[in-house]
Protein backbone atom coordinates (compact mmCIF):
# COMPACT_ATOMS: atom_id res chain seq x y z
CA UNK A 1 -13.63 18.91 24.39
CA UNK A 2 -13.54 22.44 22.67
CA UNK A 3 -15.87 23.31 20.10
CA UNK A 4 -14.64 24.14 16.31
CA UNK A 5 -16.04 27.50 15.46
CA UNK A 6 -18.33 27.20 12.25
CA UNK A 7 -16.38 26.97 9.51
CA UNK A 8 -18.85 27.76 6.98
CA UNK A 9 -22.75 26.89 6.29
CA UNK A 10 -24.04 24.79 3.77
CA UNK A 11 -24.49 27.18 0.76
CA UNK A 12 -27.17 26.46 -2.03
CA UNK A 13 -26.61 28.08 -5.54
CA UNK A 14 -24.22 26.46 -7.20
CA UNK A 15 -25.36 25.76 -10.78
CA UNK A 16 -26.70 22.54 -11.61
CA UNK A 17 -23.99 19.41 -11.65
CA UNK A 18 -21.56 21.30 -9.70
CA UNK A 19 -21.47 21.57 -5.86
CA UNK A 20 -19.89 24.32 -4.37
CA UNK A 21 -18.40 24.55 -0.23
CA UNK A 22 -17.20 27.23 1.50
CA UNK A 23 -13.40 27.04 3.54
CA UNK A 24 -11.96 28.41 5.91
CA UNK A 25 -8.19 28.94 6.86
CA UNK A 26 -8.53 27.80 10.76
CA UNK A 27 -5.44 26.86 13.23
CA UNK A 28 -5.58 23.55 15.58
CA UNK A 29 -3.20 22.38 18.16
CA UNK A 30 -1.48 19.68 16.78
CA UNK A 31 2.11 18.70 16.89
CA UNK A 32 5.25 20.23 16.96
CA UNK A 33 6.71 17.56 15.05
CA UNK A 34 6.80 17.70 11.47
CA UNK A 35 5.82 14.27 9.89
CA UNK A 36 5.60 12.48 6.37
CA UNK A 37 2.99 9.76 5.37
CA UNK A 38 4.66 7.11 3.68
CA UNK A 39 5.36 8.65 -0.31
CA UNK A 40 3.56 12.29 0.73
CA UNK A 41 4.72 15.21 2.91
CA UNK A 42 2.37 16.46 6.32
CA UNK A 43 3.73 19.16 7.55
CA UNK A 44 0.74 19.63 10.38
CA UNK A 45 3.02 21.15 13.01
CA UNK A 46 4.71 24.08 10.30
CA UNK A 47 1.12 24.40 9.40
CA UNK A 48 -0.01 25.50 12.06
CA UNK A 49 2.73 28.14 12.98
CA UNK A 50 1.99 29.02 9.70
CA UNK A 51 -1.87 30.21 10.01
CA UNK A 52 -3.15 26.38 9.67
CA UNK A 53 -4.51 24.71 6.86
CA UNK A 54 -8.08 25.14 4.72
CA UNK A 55 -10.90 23.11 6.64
CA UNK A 56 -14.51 22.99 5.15
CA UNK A 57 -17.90 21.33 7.52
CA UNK A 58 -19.69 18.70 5.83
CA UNK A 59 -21.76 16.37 7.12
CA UNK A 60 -21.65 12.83 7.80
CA UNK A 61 -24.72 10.21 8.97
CA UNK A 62 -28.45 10.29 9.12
CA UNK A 63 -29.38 12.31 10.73
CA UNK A 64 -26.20 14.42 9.52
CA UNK A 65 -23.29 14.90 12.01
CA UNK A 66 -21.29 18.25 11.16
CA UNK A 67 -17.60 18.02 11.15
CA UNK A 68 -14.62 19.49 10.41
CA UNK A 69 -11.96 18.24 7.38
CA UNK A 70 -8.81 19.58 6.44
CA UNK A 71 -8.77 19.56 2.22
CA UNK A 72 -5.98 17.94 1.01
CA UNK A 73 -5.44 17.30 -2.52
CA UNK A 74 -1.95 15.24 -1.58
CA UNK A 75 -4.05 12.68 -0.32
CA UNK A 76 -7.39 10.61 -1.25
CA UNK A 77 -9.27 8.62 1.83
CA UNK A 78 -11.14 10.98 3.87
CA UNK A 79 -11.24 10.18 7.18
CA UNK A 80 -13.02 11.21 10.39
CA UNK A 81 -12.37 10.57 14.40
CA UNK A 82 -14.79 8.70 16.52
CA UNK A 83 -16.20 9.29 20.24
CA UNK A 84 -13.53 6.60 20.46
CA UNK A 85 -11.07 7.68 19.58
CA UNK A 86 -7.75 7.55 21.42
CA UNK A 87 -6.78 10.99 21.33
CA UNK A 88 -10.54 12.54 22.28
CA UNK A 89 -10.52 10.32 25.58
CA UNK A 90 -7.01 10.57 26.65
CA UNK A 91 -5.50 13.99 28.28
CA UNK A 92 -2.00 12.96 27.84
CA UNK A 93 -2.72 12.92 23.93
CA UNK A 94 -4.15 15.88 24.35
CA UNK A 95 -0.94 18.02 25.78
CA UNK A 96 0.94 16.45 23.37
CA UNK A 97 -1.17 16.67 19.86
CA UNK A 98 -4.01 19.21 20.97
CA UNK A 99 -7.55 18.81 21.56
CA UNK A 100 -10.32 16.80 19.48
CA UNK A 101 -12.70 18.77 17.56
CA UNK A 102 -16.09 16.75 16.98
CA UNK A 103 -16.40 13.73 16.33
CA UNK A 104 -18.55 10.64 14.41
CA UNK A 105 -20.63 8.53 16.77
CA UNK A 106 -21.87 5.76 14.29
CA UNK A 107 -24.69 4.72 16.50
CA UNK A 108 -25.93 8.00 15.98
CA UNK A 109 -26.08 7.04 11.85
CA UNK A 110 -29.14 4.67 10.31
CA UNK A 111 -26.90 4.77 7.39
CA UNK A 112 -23.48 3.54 8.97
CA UNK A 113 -22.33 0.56 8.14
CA UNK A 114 -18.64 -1.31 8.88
CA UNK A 115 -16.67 -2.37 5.24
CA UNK A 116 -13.88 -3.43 6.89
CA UNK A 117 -12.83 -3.81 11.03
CA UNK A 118 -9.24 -2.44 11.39
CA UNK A 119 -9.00 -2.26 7.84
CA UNK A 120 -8.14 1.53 7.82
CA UNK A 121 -4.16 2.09 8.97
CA UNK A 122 -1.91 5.08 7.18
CA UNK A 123 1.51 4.55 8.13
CA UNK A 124 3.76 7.42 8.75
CA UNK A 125 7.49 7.49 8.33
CA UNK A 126 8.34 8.29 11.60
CA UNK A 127 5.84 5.63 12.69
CA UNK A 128 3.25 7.22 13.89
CA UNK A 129 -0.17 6.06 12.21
CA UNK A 130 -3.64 6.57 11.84
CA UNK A 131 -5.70 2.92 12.52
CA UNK A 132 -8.98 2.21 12.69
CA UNK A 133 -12.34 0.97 10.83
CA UNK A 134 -13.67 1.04 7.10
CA UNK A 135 -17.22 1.91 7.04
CA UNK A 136 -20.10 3.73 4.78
CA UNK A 137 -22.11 6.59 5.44
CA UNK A 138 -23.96 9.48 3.80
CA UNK A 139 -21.99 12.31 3.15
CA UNK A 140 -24.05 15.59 2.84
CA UNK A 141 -22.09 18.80 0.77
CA UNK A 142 -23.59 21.79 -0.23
CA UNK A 143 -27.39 20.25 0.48
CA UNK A 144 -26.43 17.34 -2.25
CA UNK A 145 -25.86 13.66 -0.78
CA UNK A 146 -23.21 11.49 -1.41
CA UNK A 147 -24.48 7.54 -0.53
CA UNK A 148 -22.85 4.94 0.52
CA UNK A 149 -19.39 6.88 0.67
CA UNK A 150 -16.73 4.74 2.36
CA UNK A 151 -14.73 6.38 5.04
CA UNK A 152 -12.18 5.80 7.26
CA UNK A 153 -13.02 5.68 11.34
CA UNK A 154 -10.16 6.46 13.28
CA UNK A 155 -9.65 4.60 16.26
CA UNK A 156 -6.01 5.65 16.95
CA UNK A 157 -5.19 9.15 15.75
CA UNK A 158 -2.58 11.79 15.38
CA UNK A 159 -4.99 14.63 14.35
CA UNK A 160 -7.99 16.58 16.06
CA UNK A 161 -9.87 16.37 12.88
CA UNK A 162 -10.47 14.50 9.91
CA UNK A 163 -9.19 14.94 6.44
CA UNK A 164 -11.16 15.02 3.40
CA UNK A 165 -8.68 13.57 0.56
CA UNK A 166 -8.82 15.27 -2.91
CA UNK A 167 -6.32 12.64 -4.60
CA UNK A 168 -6.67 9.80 -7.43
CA UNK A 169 -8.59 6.80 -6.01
CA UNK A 170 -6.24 4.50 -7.25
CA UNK A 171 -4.17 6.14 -4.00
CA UNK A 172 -6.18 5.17 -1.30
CA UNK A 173 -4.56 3.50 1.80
CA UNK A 174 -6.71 0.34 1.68
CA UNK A 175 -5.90 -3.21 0.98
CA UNK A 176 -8.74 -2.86 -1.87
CA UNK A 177 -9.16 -0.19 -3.63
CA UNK A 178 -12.71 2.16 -3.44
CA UNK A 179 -13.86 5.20 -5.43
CA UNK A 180 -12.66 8.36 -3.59
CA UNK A 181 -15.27 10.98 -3.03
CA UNK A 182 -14.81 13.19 -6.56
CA UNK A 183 -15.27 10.07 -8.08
CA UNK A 184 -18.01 8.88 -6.45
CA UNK A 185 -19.70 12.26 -6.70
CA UNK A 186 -19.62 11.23 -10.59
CA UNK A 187 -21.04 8.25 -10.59
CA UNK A 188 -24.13 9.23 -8.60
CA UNK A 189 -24.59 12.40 -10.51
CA UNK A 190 -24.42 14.80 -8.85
CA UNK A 191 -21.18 16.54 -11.19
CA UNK A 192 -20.18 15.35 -14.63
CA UNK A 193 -16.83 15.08 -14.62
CA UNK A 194 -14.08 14.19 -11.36
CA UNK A 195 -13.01 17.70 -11.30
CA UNK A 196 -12.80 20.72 -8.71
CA UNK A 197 -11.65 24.02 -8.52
CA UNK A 198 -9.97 25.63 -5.59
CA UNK A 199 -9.89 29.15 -4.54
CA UNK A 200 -8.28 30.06 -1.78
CA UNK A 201 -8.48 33.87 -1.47
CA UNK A 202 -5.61 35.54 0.00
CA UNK A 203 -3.25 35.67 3.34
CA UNK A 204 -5.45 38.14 4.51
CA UNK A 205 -9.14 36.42 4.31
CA UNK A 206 -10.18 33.88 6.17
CA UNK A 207 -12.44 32.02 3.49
CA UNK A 208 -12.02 30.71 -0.13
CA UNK A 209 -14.19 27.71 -1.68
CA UNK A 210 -13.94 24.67 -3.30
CA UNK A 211 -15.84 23.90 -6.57
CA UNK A 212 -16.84 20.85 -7.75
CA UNK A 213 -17.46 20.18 -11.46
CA UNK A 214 -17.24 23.35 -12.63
CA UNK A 215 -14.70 26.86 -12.58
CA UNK A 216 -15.75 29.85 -11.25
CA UNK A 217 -14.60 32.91 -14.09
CA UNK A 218 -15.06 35.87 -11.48
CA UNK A 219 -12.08 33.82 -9.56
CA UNK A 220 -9.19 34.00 -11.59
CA UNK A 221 -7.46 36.57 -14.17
CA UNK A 222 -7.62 35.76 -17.99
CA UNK A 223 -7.35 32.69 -19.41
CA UNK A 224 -6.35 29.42 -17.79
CA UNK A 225 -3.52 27.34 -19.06
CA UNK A 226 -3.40 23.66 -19.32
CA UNK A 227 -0.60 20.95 -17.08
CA UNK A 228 -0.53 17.57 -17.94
CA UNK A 229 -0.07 15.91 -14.87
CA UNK A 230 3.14 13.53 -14.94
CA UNK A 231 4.06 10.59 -12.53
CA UNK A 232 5.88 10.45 -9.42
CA UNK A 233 9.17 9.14 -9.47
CA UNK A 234 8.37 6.88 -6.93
CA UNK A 235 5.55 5.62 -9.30
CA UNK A 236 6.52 1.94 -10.92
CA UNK A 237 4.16 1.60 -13.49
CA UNK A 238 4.45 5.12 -14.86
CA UNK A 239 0.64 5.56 -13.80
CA UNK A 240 -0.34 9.51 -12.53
CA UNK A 241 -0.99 9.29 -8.26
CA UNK A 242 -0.30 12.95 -7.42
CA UNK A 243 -1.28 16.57 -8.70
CA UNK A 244 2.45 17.06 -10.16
CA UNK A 245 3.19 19.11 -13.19
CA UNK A 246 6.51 20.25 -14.76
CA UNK A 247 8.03 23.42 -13.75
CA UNK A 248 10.00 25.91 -15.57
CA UNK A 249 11.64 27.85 -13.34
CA UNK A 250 11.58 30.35 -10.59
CA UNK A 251 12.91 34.17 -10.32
CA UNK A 252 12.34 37.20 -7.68
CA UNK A 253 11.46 40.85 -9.24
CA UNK A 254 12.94 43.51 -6.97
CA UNK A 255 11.86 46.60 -7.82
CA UNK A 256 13.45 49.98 -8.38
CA UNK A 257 15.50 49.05 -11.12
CA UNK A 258 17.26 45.93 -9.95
CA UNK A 259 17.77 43.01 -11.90
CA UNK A 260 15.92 39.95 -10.96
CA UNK A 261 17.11 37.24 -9.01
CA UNK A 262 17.61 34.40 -10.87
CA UNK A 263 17.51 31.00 -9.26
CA UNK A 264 19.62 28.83 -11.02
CA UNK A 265 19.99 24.60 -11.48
CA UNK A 266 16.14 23.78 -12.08
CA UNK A 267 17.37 21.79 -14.76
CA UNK A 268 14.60 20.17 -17.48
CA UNK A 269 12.92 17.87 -15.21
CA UNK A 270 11.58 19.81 -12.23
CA UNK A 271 8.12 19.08 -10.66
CA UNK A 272 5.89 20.52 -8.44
CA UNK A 273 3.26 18.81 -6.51
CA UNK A 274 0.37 21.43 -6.00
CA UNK A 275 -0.99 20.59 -2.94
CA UNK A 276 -3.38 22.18 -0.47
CA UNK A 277 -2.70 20.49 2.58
CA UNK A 278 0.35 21.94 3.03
CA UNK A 279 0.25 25.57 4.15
CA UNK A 280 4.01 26.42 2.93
CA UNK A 281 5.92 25.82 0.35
CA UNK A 282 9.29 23.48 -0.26
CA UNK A 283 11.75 24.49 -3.33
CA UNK A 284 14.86 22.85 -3.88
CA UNK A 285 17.75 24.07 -1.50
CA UNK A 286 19.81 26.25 -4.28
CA UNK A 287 17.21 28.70 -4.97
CA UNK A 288 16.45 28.36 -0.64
CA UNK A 289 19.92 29.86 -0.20
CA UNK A 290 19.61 32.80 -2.94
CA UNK A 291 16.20 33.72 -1.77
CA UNK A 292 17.35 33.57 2.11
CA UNK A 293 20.78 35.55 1.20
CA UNK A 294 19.18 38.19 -0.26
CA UNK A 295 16.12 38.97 2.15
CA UNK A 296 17.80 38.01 5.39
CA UNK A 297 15.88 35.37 5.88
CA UNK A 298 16.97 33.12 9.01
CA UNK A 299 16.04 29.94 11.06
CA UNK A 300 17.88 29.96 13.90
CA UNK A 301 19.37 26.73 15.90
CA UNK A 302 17.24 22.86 15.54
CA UNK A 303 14.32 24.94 14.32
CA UNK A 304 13.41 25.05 10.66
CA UNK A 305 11.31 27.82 11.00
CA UNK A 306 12.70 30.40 8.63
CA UNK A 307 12.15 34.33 10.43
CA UNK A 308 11.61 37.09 8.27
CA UNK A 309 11.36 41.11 9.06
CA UNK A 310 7.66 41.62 9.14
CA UNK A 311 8.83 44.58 7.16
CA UNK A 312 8.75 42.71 3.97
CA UNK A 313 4.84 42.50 4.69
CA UNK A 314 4.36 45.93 4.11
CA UNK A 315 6.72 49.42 2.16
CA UNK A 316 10.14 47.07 2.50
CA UNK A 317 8.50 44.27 0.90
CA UNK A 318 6.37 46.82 -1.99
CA UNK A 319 7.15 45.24 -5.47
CA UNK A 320 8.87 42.28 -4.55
CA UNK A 321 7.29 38.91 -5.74
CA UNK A 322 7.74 35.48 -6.64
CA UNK A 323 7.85 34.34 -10.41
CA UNK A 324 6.80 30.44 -10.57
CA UNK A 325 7.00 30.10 -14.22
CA UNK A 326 4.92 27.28 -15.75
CA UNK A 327 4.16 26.17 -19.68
CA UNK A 328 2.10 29.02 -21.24
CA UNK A 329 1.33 30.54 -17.45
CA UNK A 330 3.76 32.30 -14.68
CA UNK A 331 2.31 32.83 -10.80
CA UNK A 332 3.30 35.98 -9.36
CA UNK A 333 2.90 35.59 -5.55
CA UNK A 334 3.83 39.26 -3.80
CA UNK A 335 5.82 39.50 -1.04
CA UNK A 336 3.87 40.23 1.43
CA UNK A 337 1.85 36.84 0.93
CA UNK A 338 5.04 35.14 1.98
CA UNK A 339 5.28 36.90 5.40
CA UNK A 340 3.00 35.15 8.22
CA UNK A 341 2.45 37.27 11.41
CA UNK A 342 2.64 33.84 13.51
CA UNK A 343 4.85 35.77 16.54
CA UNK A 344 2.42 38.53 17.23
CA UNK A 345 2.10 37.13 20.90
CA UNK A 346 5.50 36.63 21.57
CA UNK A 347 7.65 39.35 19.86
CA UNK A 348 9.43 39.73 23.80
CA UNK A 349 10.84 36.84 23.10
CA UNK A 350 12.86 38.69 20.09
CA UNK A 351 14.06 41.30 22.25
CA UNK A 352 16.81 39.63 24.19
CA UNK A 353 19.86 41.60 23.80
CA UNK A 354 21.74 38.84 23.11
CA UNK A 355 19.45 38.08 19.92
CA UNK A 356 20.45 41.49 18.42
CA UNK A 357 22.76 40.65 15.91
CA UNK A 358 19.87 38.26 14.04
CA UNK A 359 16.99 41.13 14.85
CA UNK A 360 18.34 44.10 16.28
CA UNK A 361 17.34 46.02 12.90
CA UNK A 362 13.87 44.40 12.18
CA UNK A 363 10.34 46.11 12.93
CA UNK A 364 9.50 42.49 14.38
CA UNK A 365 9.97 38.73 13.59
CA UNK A 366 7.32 37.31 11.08
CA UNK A 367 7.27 33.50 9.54
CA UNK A 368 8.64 33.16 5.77
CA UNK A 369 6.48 30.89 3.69
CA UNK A 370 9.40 29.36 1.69
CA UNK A 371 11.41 26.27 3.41
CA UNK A 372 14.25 24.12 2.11
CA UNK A 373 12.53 21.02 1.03
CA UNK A 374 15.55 18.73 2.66
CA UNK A 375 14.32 20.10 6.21
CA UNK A 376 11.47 17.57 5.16
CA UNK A 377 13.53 14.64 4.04
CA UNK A 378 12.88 15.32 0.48
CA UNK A 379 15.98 14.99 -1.51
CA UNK A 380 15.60 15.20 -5.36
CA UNK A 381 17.39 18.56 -7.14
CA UNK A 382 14.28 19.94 -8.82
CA UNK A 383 11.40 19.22 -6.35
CA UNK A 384 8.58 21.71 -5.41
CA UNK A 385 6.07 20.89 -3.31
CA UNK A 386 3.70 24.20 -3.37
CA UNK A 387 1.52 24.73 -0.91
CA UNK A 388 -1.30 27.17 0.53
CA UNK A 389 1.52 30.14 0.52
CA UNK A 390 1.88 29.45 -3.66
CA UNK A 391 -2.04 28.67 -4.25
CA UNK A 392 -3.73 31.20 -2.44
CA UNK A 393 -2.03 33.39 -5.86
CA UNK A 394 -3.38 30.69 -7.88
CA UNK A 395 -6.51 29.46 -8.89
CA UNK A 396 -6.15 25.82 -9.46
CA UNK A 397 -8.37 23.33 -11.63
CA UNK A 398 -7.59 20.11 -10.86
CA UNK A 399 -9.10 17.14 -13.41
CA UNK A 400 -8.53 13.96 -12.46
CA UNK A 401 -10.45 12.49 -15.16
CA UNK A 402 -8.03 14.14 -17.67
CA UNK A 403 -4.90 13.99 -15.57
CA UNK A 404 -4.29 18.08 -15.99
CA UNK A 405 -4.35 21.05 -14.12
CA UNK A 406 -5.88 24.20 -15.12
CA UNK A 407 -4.24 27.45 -13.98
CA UNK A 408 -4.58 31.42 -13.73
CA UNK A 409 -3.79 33.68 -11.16
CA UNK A 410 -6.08 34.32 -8.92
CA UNK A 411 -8.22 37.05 -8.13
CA UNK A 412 -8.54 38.16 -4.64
CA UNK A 413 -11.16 39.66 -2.57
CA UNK A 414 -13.99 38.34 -5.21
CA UNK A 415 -17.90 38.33 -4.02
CA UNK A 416 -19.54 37.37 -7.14
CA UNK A 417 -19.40 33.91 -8.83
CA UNK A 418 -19.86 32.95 -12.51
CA UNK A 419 -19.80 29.43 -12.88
CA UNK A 420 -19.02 27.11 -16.04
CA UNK A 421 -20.10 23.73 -15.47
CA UNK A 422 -16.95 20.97 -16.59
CA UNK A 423 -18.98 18.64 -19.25
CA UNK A 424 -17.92 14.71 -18.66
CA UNK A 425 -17.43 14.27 -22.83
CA UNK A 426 -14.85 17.28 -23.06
CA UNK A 427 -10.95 16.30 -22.89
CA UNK A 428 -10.14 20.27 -22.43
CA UNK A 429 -11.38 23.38 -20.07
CA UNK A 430 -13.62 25.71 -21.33
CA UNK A 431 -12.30 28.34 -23.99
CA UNK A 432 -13.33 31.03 -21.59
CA UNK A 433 -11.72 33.99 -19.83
CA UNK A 434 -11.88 35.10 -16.13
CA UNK A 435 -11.91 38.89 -15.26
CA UNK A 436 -9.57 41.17 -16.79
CA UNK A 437 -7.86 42.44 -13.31
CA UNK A 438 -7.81 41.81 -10.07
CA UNK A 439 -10.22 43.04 -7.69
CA UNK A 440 -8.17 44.82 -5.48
CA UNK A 441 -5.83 43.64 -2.00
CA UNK A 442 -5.86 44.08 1.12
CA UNK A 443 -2.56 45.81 2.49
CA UNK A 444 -2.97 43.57 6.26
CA UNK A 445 -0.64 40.54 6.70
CA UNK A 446 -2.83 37.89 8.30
CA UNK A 447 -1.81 36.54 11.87
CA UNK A 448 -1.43 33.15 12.95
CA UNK A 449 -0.81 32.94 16.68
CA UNK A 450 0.99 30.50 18.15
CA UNK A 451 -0.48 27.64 20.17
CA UNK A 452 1.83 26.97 23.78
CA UNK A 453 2.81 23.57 22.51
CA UNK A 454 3.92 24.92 19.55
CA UNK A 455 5.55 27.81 21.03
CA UNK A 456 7.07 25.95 23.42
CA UNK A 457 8.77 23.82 21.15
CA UNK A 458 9.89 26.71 19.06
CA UNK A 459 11.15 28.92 22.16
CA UNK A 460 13.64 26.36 22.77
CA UNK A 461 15.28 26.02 20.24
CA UNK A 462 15.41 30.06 20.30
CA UNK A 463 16.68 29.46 24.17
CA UNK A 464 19.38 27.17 22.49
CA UNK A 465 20.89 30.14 20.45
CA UNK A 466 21.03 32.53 23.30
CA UNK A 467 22.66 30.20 25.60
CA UNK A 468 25.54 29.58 23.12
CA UNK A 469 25.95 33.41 22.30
């Protein structure tokens, strides 16, 4: 079994009632496959290509067990693999999902105990699932303890690590429902209201942090604006499940005098879900064709992997960004945080003549951080799921208690913190403004190598397209 590097280390200072954590982008091996859990999108095997997802260490037990969690505000159990578990015992798993990362051993726990035996199953739609045991433990963040948190033990997984889910506790996978962790953080004090912020720096850090109770002013730029939450359409009793807000629109600024690109046929009732656990981004397919027409964007043969000209990362790319237009707020994600160096390794692979008409011109092939959300199965005109490549321009409150978002852009780069606690008796966000500017970027696209599996995969469905040229 390989060892996760440290992630981060438990951090004191966050004012009091908030709890603050440390992330860090990291890459796993895990599947090519792209998968959906039954009503959400994973995308774990485009997230990977992509630079991976945002994973914090907490700990788990007493005495505490450090492990690793993916953050995912599209979901709300949180989860962990056992020394049991299938996949950390079975090599065959292994070459086909990637290695297991550490695990829980509840023997090891005086404060483990089983809720429910097999109780704990998250069906996929392509049936693959996640099965084992309900139990409660101690979960330790920041130095603060969280008692009597129940968990999921897998037995039988798909994942090398566990996820910590961010989501509405009325959306947990169990038969019964429990309080998810922000809410059970309330109701044992430790923060006054079931909110967090997330900042996720940009493509070219490693680290962000997630805030809990509180927003962090020296993180974002001016003032944030509120989003009421609405529900899904898949929601029958109209209640709020998901971190979905209207959307406005969406438009590309070219520079040097060109006229924008509008992207047409939003219509009134777009939504985006905001959500961290997925590391790109899915827009509806008419304003996938503009963008792609325009920048040369391709994805070549049964991949969905859209290639870009790293170029666009750096002069070719200067003054080019992405206009997500909200009530009262519009993100402006540059360029060059939409270009992923995920080919470094294997730019030879590019340089078959044959492959010349797609990137004879190019300085090399990079990753674009924009998809068609129908390569995922998702259907409706005016759906936006925006992930890690929209939020790491964004610094996101999300308030479950008050079904809203708050949002600013972000500011990258930041090393100080000034931190507002979020009171439990206040419906709204503080009247309060961040910084003025930004603190300044970093010009470096960040890489995210390829695993083999993955490249494996992608290589033949490049070794497809050559053979038919």
């Amino acid at each position: 079994m390989r060892t996760l590097p440290l992630l981060f280390s438990l951090v004191a200072g966050a004012s009091a009632g908030t709890v603050l954590a440390p992330v860090n982008k990291q890459k796993l091996d895990i599947p090519s496959s792209l998968h959906k859990r039954d009503g959400t999108l994973n995308l774990d095997g485009f997230n990977n290509i992509s630079g991976g997802g945002y994973y914090a260490k907490f700990e788990v037990g007493t005495p505490p067990q450090k492990l690793s969690f993916l953050l995912d505000t599209g979901s709300s159990d949180t989860w962990v693999n056992s020394d049991d578990t299938d996949l950390c015992n079975d090599p065959k798993l292994q070459a086909q999902i990637g290695s297991c990362y550490a695990t829980f051993n509840p023997d090891d726990s005086s404060t483990y105990k089983l809720i429910d035996r097999d109780g704990f199953d998250i069906k996929y739609l392509d049936n693959r699932r996640i099965e084992g045991d309900y139990f409660e433990d101690t979960v330790t963040i920041d130095g603060k303890k969280i008692t009597k948190q129940q968990l999921g033990l897998a037995v039988t997984s798909v994942r090398p690590t566990g996820i910590m889910g961010l989501g509405f506790s009325a959306n947990v996978a169990a038969e019964k429902p429990y309080p998810a962790i922000v809410d059970t953080m309330v109701s044992q004090g430790l923060i006054e209201r079931a909110a967090f912020s997330l900042w996720l720096n940009d493509l070219s850090a490693d680290d962000g942090n997630i805030l809990f109770g509180g927003i962090d002013k020296s993180k974002f730029v001016g003032k944030l604006a509120t989003l009421p939450l609405v529900a899904s359409a898949s929601s029958l009793d109209g209640n709020v499940t998901s971190f979905a807000v209207n959307i406005k629109g969406m438009e590309v600024t070219i520079p040097d005098g060109q006229t924008k690109l509008n992207l047409q046929g939003l219509g009134s009732g777009a939504v985006a879900i905001l959500d961290s656990g997925s590391t790109i981004s899915l827009i509806p397919d008419s304003q996938v064709k503009d963008i792609y027409d325009r920048f040369d964007i391709l994805s070549l043969g049964s991949s969905a992997v859209p290639l870009v000209d790293c170029a666009y990362a750096k002069d070719k790319g200067e003054g080019i960004s992405f206009e997500f237009e909200f009530k009262d707020k519009t993100i402006s994600v540059p360029m060059d945080e939409m270009v992923i160096d995920a080919f470094a390794d294997q730019q030879s692979a590019f340089e078959d003549p044959r492959l010349d008409q797609y990137f004879g011109d190019w300085d090399s092939v990079c990753m674009f951080g924009l998809s068609a959300a129908s390569n995922y199965g998702v259907s409706p005109k005016g759906f936006f799921l925006l992930g890690d490549t929209f939020l790491r321009s964004a610094y996101v409150v999300y308030d479950l208690a008050n079904e809203q978002l708050g949002i600013a852009e972000a500011n990258p780069g930041s090393s100080k913190s000034d931190i507002v606690e979020l009171n439990a008796d206040d419906k709204d966000f503080p009247d309060v403004r961040g910084v003025a500017s930004k603190s300044g970027d970093d010009d470096d696209s960040a890489a995210g190598h390829l695993v083999p599996a993955l490249m494996a995969t992608f290589m033949m469905a490049l070794g497809a397209v050559v053979t038919v040229l």
